[in-house]
N, C-alpha and C. Protein backbone atom coordinates (compact mmCIF):
# COMPACT_ATOMS: atom_id res chain seq x y z
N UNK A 1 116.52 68.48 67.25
CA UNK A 1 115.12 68.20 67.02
C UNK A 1 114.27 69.48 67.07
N UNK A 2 114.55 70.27 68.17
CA UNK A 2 113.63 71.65 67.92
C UNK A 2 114.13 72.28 66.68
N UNK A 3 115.48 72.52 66.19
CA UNK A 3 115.34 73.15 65.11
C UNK A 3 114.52 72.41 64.02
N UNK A 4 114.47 71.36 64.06
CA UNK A 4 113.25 70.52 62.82
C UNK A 4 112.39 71.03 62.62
N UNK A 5 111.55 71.23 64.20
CA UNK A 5 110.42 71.33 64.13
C UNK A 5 109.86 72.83 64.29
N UNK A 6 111.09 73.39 64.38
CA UNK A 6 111.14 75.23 63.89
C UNK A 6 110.98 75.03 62.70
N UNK A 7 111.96 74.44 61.86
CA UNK A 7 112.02 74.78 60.38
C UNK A 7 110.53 74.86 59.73
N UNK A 8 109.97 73.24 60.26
CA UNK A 8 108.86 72.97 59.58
C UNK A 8 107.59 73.69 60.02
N UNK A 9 107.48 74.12 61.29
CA UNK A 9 106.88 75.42 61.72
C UNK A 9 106.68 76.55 60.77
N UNK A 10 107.79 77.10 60.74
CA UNK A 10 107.54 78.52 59.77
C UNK A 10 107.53 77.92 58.17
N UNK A 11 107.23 76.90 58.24
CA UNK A 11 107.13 76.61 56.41
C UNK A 11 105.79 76.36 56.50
N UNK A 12 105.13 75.91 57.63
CA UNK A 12 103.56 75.12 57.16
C UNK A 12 102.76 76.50 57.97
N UNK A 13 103.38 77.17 58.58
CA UNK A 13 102.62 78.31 59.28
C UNK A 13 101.95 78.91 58.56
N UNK A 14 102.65 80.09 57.26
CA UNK A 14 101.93 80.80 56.33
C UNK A 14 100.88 80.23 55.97
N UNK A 15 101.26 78.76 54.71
CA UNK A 15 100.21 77.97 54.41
C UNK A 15 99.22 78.12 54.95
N UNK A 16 98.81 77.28 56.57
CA UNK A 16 97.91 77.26 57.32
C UNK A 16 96.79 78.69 57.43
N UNK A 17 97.48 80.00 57.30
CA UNK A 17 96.87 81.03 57.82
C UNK A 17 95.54 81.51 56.30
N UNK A 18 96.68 81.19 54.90
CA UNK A 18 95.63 81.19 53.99
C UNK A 18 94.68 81.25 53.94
N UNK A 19 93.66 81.75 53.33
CA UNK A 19 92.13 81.32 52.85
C UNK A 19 92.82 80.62 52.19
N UNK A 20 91.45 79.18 52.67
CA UNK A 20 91.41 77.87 51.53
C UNK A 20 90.44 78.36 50.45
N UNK A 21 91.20 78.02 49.27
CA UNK A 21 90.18 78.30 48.08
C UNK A 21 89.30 77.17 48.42
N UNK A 22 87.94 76.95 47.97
CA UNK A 22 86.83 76.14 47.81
C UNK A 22 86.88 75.64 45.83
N UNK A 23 87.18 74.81 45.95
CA UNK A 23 87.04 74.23 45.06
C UNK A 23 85.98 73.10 44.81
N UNK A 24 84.60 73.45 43.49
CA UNK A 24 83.47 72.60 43.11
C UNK A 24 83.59 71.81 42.21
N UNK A 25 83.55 70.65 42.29
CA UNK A 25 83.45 69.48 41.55
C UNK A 25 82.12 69.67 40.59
N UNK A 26 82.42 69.51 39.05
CA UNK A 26 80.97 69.66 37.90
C UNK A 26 80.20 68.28 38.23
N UNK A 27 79.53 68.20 38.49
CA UNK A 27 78.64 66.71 39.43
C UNK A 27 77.74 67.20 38.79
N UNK A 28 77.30 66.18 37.57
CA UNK A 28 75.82 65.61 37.00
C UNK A 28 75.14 64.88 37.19
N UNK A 29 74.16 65.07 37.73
CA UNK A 29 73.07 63.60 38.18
C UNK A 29 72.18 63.29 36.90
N UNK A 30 72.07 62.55 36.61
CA UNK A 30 70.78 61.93 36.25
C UNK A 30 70.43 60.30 36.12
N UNK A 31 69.44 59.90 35.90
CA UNK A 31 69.25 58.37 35.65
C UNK A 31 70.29 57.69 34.58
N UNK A 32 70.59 56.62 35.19
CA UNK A 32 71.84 55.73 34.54
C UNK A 32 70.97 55.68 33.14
N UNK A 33 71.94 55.13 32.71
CA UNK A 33 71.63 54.62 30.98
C UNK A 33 71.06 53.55 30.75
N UNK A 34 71.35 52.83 31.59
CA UNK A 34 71.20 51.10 31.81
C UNK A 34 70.68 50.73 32.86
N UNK A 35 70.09 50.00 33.21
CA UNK A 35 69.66 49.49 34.56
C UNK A 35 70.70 48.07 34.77
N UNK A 36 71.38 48.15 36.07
CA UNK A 36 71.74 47.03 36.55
C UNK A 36 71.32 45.69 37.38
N UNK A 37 70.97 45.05 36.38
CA UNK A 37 70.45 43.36 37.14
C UNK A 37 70.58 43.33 38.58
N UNK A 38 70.07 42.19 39.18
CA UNK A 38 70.37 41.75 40.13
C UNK A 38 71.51 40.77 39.83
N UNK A 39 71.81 40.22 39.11
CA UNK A 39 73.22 39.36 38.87
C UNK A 39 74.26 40.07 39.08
N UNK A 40 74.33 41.26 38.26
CA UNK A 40 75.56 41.87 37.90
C UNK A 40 75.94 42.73 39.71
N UNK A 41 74.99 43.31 40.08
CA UNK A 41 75.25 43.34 41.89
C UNK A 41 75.60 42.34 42.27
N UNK A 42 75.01 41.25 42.26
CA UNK A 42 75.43 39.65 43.28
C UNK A 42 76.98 39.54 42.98
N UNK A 43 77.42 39.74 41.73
CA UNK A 43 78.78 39.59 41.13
C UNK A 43 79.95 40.72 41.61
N UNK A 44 79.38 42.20 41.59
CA UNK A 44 80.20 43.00 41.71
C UNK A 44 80.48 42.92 43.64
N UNK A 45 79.20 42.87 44.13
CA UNK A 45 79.79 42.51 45.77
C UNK A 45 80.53 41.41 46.09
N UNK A 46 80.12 40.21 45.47
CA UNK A 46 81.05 38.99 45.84
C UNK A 46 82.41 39.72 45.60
N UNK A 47 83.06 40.20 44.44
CA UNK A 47 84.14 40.55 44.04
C UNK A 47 84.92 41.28 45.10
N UNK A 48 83.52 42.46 45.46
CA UNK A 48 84.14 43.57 46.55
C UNK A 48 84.88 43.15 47.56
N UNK A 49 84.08 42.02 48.04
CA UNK A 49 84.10 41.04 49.22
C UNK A 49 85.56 40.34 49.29
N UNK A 50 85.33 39.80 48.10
CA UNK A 50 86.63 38.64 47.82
C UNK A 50 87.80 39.68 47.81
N UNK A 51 87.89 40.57 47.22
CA UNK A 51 88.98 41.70 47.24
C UNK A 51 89.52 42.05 48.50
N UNK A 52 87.84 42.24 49.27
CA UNK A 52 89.00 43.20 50.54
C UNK A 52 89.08 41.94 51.92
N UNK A 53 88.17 41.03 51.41
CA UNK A 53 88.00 39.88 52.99
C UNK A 53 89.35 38.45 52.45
N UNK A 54 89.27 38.26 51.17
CA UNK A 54 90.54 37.53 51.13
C UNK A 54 91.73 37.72 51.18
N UNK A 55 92.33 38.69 51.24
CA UNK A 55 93.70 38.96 51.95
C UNK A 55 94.31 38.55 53.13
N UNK A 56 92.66 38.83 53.94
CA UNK A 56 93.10 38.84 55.72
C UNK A 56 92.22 37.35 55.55
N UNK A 57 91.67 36.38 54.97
CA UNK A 57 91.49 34.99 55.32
C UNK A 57 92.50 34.43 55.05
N UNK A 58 93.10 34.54 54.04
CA UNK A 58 94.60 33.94 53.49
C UNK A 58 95.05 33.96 54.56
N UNK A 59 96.13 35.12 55.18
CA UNK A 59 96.40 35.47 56.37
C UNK A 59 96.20 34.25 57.72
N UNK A 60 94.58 34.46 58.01
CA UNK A 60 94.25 34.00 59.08
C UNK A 60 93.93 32.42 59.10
N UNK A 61 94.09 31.91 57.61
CA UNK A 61 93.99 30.37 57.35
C UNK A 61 95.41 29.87 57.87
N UNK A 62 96.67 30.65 57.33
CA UNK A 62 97.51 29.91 57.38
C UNK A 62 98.63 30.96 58.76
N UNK A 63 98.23 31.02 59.50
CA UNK A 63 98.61 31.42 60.75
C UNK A 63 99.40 30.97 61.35
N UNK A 64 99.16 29.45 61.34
CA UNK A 64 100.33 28.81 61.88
C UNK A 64 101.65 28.52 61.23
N UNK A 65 101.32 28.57 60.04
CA UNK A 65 103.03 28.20 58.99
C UNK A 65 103.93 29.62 58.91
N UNK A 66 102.92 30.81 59.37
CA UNK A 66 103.82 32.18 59.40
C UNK A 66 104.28 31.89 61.25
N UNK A 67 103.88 31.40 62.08
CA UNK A 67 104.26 31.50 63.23
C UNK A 67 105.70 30.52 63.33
N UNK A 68 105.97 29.48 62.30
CA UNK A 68 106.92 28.06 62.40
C UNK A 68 108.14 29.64 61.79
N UNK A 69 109.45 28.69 62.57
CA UNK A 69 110.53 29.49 62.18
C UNK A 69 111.70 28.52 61.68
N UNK A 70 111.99 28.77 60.32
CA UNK A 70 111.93 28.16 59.29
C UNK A 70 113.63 28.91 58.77
């Protein structure tokens, strides 16, 4: 195990000592093209919602049929 963590030592060491280049992202602002409704928000959050909160309700609805051993 110490030799592992020798190996990987002197491989990430140099790296580390580097100057990090800075690298700038071309970022344009200006006013959208379009204006977005209030519908099309009500729609895109429900979605957000349903995306990341129904996974773990699925989950937590059926709790007990993952607990039965089958």
């Amino acid at each position: 195990m110490p030799l592992l963590l020798r190996a990987i030592a002197s491989r990430a060491a140099p790296v580390l000592r580097r100057h990090t280049v800075s690298q700038r992202a071309n970022i344009y602002t200006a006013p959208a093209k379009e204006k977005i409704g209030p519908v099309e928000t009500v729609i895109a959050l429900g979605m957000f919602s349903l995306a990341i909160l129904g996974p773990s309700g699925w989950i937590l609805a059926h709790l007990e049929d993952y607990k039965k051993k089958e």
